[in-house]
C-alpha atoms as a PDB file:
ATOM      1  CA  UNK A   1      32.153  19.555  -4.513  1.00  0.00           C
ATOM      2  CA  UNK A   2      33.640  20.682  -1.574  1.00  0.00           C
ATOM      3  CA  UNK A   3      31.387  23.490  -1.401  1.00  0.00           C
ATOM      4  CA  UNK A   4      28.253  20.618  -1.446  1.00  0.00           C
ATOM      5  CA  UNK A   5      29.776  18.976   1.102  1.00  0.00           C
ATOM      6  CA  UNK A   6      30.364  21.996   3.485  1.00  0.00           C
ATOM      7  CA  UNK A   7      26.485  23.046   3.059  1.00  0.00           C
ATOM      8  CA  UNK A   8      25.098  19.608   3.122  1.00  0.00           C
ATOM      9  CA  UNK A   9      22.327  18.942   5.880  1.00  0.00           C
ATOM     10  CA  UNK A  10      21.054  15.622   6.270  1.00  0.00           C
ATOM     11  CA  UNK A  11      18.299  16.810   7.953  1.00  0.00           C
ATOM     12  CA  UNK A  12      16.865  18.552   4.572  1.00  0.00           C
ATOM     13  CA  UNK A  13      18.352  16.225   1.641  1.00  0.00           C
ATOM     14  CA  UNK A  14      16.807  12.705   2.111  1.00  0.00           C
ATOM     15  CA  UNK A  15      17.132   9.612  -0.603  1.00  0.00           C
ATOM     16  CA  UNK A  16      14.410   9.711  -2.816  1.00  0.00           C
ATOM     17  CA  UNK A  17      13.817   6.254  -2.932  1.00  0.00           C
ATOM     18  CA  UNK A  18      13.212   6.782   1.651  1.00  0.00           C
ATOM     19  CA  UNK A  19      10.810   9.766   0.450  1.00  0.00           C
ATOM     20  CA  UNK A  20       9.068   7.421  -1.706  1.00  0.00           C
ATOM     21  CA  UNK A  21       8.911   4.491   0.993  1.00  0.00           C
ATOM     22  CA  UNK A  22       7.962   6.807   3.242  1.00  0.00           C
ATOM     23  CA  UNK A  23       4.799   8.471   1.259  1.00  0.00           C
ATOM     24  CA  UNK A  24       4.009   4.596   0.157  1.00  0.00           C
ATOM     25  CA  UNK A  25       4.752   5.378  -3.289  1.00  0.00           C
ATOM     26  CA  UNK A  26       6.647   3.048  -5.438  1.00  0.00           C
ATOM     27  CA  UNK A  27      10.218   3.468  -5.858  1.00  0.00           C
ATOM     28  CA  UNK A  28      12.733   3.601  -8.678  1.00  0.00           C
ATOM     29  CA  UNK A  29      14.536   0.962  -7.404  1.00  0.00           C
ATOM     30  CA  UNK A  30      13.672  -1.460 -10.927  1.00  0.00           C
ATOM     31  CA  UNK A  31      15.740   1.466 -12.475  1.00  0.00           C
ATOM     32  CA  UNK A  32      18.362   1.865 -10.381  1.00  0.00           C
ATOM     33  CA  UNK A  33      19.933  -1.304  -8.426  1.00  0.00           C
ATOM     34  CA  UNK A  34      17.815  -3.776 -10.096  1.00  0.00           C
ATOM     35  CA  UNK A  35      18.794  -2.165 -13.603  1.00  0.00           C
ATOM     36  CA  UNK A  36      22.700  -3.057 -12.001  1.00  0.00           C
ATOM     37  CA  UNK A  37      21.476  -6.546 -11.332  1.00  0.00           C
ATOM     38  CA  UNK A  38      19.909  -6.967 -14.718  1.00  0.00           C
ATOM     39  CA  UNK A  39      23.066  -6.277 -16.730  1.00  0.00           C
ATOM     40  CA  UNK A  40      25.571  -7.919 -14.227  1.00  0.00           C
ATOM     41  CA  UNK A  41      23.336 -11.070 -14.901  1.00  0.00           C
ATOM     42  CA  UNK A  42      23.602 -10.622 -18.492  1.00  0.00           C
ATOM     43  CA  UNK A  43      26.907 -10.399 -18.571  1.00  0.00           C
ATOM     44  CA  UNK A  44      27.264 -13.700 -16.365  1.00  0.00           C
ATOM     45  CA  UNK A  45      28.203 -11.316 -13.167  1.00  0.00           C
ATOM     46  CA  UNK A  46      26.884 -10.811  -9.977  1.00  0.00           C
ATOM     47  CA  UNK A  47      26.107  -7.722  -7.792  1.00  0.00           C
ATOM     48  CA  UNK A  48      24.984  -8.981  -4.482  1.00  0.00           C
ATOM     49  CA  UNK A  49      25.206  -5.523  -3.104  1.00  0.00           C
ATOM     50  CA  UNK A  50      22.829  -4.315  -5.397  1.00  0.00           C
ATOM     51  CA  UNK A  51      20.729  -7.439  -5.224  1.00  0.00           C
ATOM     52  CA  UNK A  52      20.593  -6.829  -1.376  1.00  0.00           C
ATOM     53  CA  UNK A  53      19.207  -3.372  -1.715  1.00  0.00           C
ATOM     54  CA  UNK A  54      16.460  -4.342  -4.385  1.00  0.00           C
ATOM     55  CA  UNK A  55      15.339  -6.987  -2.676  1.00  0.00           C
ATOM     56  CA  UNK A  56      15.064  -5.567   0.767  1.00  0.00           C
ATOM     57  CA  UNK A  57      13.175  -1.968  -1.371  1.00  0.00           C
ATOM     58  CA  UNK A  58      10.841  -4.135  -2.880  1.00  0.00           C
ATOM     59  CA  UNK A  59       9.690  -6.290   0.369  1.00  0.00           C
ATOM     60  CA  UNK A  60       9.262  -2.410   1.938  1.00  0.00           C
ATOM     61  CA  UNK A  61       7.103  -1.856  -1.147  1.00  0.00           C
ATOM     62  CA  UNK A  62       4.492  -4.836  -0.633  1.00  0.00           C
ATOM     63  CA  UNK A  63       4.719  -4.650   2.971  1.00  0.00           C
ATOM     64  CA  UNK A  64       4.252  -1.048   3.609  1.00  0.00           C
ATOM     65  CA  UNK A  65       6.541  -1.145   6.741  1.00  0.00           C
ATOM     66  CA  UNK A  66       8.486   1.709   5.907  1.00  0.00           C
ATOM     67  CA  UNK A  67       5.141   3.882   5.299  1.00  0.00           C
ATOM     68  CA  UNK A  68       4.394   7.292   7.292  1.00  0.00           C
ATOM     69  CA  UNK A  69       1.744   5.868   8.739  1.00  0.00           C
ATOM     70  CA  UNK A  70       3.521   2.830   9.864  1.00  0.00           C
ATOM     71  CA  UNK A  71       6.205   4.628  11.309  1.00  0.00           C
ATOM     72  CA  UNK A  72       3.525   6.462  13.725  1.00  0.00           C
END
């Protein structure tokens, strides 16, 4: 781990749900943080935190405002 962290460049490893946003390709978002919210619901929980993120991904999604060519 410490190794990883030494070598990491932020410049070259990049979130792959950005890369997605960023190519306008839809995320995994559903399968990540809205999986969390899913369960926490069913559980009678909440997960604001993870709500946050999901809802703010999929609003990039429709709107296309984090897009390459949008970023132009």
């Amino acid at each position: 781990m410490i190794n990883f962290a030494k070598n990491f460049k932020p410049d070259v490893w990049k979130a792959s749900v950005g890369e997605d946003l960023r190519k306008g390709k839809k995320t995994e978002i559903d399968y990540l943080n809205g999986y969390v919210v899913k369960v926490a619901k069913q559980k009678g929980k909440i997960a604001p935190y993870n709500e946050s993120l999901y809802n703010i991904v999929k609003i990039l999604e429709k709107t296309k405002l984090y897009t390459l060519d949008y970023l132009k």
